[in-house]
N, C-alpha and C. Protein backbone atom coordinates (compact mmCIF):
# COMPACT_ATOMS: atom_id res chain seq x y z
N UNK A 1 -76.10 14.71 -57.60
CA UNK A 1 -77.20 14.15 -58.37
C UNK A 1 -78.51 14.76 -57.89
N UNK A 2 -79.30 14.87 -58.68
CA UNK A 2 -80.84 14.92 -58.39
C UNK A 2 -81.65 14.59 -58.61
N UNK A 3 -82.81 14.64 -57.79
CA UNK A 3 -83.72 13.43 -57.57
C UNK A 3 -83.11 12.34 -56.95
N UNK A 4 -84.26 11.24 -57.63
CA UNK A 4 -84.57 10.04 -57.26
C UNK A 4 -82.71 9.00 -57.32
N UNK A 5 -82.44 8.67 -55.32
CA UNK A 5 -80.92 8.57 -55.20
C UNK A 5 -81.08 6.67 -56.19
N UNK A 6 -81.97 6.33 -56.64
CA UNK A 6 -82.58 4.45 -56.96
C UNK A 6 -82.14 4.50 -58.72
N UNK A 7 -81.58 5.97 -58.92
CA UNK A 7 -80.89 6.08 -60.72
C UNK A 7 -79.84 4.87 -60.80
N UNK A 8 -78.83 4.38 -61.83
CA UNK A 8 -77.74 3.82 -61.75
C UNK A 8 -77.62 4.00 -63.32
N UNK A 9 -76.16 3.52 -63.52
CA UNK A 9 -75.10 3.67 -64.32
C UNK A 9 -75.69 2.23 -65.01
N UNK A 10 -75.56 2.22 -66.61
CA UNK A 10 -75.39 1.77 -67.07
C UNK A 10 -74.87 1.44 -68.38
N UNK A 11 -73.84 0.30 -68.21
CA UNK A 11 -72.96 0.17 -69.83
C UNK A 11 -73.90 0.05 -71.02
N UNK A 12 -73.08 0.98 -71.73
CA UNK A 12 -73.77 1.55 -72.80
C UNK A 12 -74.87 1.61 -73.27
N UNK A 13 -75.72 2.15 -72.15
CA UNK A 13 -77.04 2.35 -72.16
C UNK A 13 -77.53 4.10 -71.52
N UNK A 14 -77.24 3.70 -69.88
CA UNK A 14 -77.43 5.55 -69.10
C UNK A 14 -75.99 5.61 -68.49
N UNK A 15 -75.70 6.95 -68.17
CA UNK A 15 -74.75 7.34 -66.90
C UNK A 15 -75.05 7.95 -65.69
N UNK A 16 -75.54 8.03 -64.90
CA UNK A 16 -75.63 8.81 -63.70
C UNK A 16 -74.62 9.96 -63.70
N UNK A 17 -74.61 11.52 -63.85
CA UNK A 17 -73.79 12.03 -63.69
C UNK A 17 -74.32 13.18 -62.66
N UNK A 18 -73.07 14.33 -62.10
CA UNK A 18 -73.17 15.23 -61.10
C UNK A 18 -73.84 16.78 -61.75
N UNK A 19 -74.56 17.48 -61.31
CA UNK A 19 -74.85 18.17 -62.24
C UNK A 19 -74.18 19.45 -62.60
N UNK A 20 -72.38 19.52 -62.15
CA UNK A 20 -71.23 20.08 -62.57
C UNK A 20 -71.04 19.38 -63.98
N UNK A 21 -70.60 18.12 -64.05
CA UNK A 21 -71.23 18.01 -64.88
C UNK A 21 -71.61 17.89 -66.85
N UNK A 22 -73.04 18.47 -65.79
CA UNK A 22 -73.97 19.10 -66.92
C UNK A 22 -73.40 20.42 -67.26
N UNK A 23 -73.12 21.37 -66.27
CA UNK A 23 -72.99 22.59 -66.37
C UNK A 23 -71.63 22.47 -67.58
N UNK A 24 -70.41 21.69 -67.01
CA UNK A 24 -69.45 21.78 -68.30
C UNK A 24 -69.89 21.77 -69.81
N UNK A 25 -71.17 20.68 -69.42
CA UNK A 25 -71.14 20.18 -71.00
C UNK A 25 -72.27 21.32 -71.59
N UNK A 26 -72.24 22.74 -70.62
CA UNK A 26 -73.16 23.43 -71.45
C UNK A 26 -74.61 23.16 -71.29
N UNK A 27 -74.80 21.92 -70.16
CA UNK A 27 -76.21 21.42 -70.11
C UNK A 27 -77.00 20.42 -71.36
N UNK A 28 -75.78 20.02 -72.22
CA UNK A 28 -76.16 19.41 -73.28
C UNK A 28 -76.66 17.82 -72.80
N UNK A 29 -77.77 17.46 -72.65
CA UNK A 29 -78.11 16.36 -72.55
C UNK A 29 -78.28 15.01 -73.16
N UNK A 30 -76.93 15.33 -74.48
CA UNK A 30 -77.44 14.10 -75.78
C UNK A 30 -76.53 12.81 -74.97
N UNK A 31 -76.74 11.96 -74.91
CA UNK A 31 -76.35 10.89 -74.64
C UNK A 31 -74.97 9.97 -74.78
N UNK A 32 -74.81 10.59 -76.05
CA UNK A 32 -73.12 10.34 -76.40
C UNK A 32 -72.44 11.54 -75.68
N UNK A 33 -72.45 12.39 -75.18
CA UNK A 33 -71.63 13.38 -74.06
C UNK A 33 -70.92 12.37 -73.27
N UNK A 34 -71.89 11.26 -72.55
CA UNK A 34 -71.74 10.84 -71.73
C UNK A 34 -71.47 9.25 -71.04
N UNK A 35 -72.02 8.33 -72.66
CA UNK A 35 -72.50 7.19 -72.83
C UNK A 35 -71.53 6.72 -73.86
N UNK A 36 -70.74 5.99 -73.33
CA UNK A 36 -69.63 5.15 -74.29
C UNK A 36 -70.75 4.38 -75.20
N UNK A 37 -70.72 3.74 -76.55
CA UNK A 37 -71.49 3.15 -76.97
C UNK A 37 -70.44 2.38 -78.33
N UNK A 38 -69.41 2.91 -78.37
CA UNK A 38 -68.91 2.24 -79.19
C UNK A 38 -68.89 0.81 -78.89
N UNK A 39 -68.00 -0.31 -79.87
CA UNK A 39 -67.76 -1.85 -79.72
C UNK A 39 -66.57 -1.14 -79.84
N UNK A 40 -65.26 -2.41 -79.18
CA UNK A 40 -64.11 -2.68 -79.14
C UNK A 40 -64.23 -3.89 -79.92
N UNK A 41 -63.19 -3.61 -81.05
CA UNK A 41 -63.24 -4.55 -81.89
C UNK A 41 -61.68 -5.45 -81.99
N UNK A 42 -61.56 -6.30 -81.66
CA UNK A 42 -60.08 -6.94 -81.44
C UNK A 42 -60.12 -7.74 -83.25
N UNK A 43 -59.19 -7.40 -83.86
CA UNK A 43 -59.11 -7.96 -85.33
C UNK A 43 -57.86 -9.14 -85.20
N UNK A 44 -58.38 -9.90 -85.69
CA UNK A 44 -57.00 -11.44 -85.65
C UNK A 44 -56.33 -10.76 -86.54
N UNK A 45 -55.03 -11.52 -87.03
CA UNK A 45 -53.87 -11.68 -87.74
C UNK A 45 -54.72 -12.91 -88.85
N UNK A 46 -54.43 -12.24 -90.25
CA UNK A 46 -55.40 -13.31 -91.39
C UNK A 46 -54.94 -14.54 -91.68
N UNK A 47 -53.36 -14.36 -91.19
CA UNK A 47 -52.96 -16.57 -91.12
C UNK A 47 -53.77 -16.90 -90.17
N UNK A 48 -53.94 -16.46 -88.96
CA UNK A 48 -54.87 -17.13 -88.54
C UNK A 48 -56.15 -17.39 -88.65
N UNK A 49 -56.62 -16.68 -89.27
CA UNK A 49 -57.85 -16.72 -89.76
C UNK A 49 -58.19 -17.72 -90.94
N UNK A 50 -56.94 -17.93 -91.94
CA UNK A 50 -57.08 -18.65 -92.87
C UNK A 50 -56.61 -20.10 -92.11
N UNK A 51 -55.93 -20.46 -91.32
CA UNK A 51 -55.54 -21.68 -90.62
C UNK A 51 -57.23 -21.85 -90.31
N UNK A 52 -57.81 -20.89 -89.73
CA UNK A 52 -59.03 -21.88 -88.78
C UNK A 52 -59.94 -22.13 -90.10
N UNK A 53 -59.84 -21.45 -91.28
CA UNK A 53 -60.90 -21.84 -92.46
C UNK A 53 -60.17 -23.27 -92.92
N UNK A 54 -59.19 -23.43 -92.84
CA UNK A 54 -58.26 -24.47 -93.55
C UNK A 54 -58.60 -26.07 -92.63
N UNK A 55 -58.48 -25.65 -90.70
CA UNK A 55 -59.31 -26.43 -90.04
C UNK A 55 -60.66 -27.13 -90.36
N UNK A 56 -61.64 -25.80 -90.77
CA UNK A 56 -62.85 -25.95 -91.03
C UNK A 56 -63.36 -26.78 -91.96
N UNK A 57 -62.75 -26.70 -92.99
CA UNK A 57 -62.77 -27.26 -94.25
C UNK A 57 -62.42 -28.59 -94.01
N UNK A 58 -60.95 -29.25 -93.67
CA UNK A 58 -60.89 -30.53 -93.56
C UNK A 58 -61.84 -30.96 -92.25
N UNK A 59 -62.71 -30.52 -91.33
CA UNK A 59 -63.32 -31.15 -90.51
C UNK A 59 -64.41 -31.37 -91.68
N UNK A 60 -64.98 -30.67 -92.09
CA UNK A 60 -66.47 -31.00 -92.80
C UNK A 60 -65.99 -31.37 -93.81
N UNK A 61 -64.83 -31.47 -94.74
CA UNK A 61 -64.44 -32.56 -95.71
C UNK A 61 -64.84 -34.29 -94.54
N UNK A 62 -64.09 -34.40 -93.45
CA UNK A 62 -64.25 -35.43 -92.64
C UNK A 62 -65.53 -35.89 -92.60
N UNK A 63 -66.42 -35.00 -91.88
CA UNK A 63 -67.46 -35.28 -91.84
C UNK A 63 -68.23 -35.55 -93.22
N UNK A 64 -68.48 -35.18 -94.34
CA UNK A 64 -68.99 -35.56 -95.34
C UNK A 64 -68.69 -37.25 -95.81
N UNK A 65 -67.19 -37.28 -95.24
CA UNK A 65 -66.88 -38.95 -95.71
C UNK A 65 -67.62 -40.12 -94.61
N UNK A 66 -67.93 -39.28 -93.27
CA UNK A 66 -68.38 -40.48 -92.13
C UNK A 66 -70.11 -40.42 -92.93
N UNK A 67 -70.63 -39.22 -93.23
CA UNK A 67 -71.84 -39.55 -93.52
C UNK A 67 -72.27 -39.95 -95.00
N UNK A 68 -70.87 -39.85 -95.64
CA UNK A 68 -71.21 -40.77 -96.82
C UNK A 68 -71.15 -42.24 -96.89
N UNK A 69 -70.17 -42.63 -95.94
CA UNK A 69 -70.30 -44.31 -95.44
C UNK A 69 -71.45 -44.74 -94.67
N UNK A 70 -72.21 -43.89 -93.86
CA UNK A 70 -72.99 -44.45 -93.02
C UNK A 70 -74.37 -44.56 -94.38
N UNK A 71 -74.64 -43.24 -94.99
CA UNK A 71 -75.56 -43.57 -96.05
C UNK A 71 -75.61 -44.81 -96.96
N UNK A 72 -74.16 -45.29 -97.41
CA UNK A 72 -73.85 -46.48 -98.13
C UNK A 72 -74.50 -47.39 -97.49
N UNK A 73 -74.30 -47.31 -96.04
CA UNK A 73 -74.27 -48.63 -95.20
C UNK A 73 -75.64 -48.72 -95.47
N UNK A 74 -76.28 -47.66 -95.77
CA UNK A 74 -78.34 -47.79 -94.85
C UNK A 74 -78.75 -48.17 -96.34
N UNK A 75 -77.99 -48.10 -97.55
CA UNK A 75 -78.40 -48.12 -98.63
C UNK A 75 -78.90 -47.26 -99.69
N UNK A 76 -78.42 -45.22 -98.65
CA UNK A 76 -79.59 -44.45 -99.29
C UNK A 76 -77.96 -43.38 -99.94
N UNK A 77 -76.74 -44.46 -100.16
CA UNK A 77 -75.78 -43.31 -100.61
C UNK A 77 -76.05 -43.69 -102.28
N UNK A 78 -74.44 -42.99 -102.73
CA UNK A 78 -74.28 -42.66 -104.13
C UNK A 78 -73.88 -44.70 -104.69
């Protein structure tokens, strides 16, 4: 390395590298040479995906019925 030894590595942001190197890469200094930056993307299985919408739905079906009784109760429902 050269220069300043206070550099550091950082995920997907800088890399600290040796300046062998650089020399491989031709001295090319663009950032993706060197700098992972992609996302890892983990994709569910779509039953499950449709189970947790299917969850979703009867919770806030639920909930719509507790706050339609409590409105009754206060006097300000249907």
């Amino acid at each position: 390395m050269i220069g300043d030894s206070s550099w550091e590595t950082r995920d997907k942001l800088s890399k600290v590298v040796k300046i062998e190197k650089l020399r491989e890469a031709d001295y090319n200094l663009s950032p993706s040479q060197f700098v992972d930056i992609s996302e890892k993307f983990v994709h569910r299985e779509i039953g499950d995906i449709l189970a947790d919408l299917a969850a979703a739905r009867q919770a806030r079906e639920w909930a719509d019925k507790d706050l339609d009784e409590v409105l009754i109760r206060l006097n300000l429902g249907k």
